[in-house]
Protein backbone atom coordinates (compact mmCIF):
# COMPACT_ATOMS: atom_id res chain seq x y z
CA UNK A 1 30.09 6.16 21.86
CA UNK A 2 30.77 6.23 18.15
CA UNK A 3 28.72 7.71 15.76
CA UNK A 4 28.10 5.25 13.29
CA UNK A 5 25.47 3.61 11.70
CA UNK A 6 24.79 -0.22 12.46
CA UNK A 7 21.94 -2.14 10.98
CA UNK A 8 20.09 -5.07 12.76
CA UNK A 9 19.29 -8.18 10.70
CA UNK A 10 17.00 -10.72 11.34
CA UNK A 11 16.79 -12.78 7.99
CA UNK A 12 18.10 -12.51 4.87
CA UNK A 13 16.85 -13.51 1.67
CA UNK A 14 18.04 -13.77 -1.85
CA UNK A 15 15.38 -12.18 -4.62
CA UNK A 16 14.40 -14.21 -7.05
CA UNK A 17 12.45 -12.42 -9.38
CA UNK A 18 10.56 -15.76 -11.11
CA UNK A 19 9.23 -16.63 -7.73
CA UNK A 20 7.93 -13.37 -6.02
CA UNK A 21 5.30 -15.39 -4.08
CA UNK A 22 7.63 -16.44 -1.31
CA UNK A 23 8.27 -11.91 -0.96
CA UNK A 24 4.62 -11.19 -0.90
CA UNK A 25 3.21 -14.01 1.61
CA UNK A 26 5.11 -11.65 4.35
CA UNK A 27 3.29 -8.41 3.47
CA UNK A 28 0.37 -8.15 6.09
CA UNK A 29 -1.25 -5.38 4.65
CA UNK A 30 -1.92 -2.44 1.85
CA UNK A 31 -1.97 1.12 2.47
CA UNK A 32 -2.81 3.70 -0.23
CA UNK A 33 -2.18 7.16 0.58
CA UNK A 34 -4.78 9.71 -0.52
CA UNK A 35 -3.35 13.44 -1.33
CA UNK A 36 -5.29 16.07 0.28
CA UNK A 37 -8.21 17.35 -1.95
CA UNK A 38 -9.07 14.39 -3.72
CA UNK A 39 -12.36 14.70 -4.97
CA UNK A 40 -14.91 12.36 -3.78
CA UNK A 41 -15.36 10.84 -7.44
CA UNK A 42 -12.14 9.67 -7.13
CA UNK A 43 -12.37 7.90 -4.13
CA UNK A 44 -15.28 6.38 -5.50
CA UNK A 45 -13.15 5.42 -8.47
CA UNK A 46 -10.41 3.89 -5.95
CA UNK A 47 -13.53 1.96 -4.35
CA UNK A 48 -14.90 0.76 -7.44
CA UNK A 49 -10.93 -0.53 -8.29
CA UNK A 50 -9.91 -2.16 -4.89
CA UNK A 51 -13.20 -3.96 -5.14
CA UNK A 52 -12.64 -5.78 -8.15
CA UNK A 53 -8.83 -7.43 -6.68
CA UNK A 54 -10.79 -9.34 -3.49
CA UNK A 55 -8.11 -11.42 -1.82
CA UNK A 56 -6.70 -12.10 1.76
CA UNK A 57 -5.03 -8.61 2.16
CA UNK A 58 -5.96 -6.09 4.55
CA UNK A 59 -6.07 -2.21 2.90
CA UNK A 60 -5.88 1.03 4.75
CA UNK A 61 -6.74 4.46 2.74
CA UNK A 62 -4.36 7.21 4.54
CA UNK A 63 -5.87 10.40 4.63
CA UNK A 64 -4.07 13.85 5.66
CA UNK A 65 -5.93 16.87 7.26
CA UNK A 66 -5.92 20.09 7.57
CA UNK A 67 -2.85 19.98 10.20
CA UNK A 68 -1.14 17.65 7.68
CA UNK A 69 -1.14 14.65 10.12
CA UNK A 70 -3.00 10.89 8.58
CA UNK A 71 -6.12 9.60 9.23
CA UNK A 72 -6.14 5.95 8.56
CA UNK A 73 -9.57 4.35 7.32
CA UNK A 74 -9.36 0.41 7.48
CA UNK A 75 -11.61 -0.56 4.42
CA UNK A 76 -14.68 -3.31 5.37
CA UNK A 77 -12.87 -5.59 2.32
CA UNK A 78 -9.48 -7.35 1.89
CA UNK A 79 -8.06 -7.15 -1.93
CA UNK A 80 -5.54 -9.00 -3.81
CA UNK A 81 -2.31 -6.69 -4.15
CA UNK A 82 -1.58 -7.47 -7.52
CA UNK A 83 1.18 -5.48 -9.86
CA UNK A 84 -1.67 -4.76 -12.24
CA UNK A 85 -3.91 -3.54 -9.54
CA UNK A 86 -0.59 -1.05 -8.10
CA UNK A 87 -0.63 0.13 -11.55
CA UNK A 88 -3.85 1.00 -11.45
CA UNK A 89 -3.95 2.61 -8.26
CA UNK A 90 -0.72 5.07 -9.00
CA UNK A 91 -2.43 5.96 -12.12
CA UNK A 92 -5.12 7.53 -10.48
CA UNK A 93 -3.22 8.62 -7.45
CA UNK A 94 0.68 9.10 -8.69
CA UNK A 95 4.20 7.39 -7.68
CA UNK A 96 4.26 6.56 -4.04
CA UNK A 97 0.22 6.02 -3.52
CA UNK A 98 0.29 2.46 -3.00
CA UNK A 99 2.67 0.82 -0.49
CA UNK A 100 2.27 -2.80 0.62
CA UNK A 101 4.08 -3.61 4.08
C-alpha cells in the first residue's frame, strides 16, 4: 500500500463571495469555545451577546476541564451567526473562539 494522501469529494462548489447565503444554509450549528478560567462575568457577557442574534442556528459553548478534555453545553436558544456577531464573540474570547460547522 502506498503512502499517500487521497482526499474524498462529495460536492464541489465555486465561492462566490456576493452570495454567501447559499455557504451558510449548510452550517447546522455554532460552537464557541470557552478558554479555561473565564470568569463568570464573561460568560454572562457572551449570554447577554448570543441573545441579541436569535435565528435558526443551534450554539454549543465548549468548555475544557481540569484534564483538558471539552464539555459541551447546548444553549436553550438558537442565534443568527452573523459576521458582526463572530466579531463580537472573538473580541471577547480571541481568534479561533467561534467556529460555525
Amino acid at each position: 500500500r502506498e503512502e499517500k494522501l487521497s482526499y474524498v469529494v462529495e460536492e464541489i462548489k465555486s465561492f462566490d463571495p456576493g452570495n454567501l447565503d447559499d455557504f451558510t444554509k449548510n452550517q447546522k450549528q455554532v460552537e464557541i469555545y470557552i478558554p479555561m478560567g473565564t470568569d463568570v462575568s464573561v460568560l454572562q457577557i457572551i449570554n447577554r451577546t448570543l441573545r441579541q442574534y436569535p435565528g435558526q442556528m443551534p450554539v454549543t459553548l465548549l468548555l475544557p476541564d481540569k484534564l483538558n478534555s471539552l464539555r459541551r453545553l447546548s444553549l436553550p436558544f438558537l442565534i443568527e451567526p452573523s459576521l458582526i456577531l463572530e466579531e463580537e464573540i472573538k473580541k471577547i474570547l480571541g481568534e479561533g473562539s467561534f467556529k460555525k460547522l
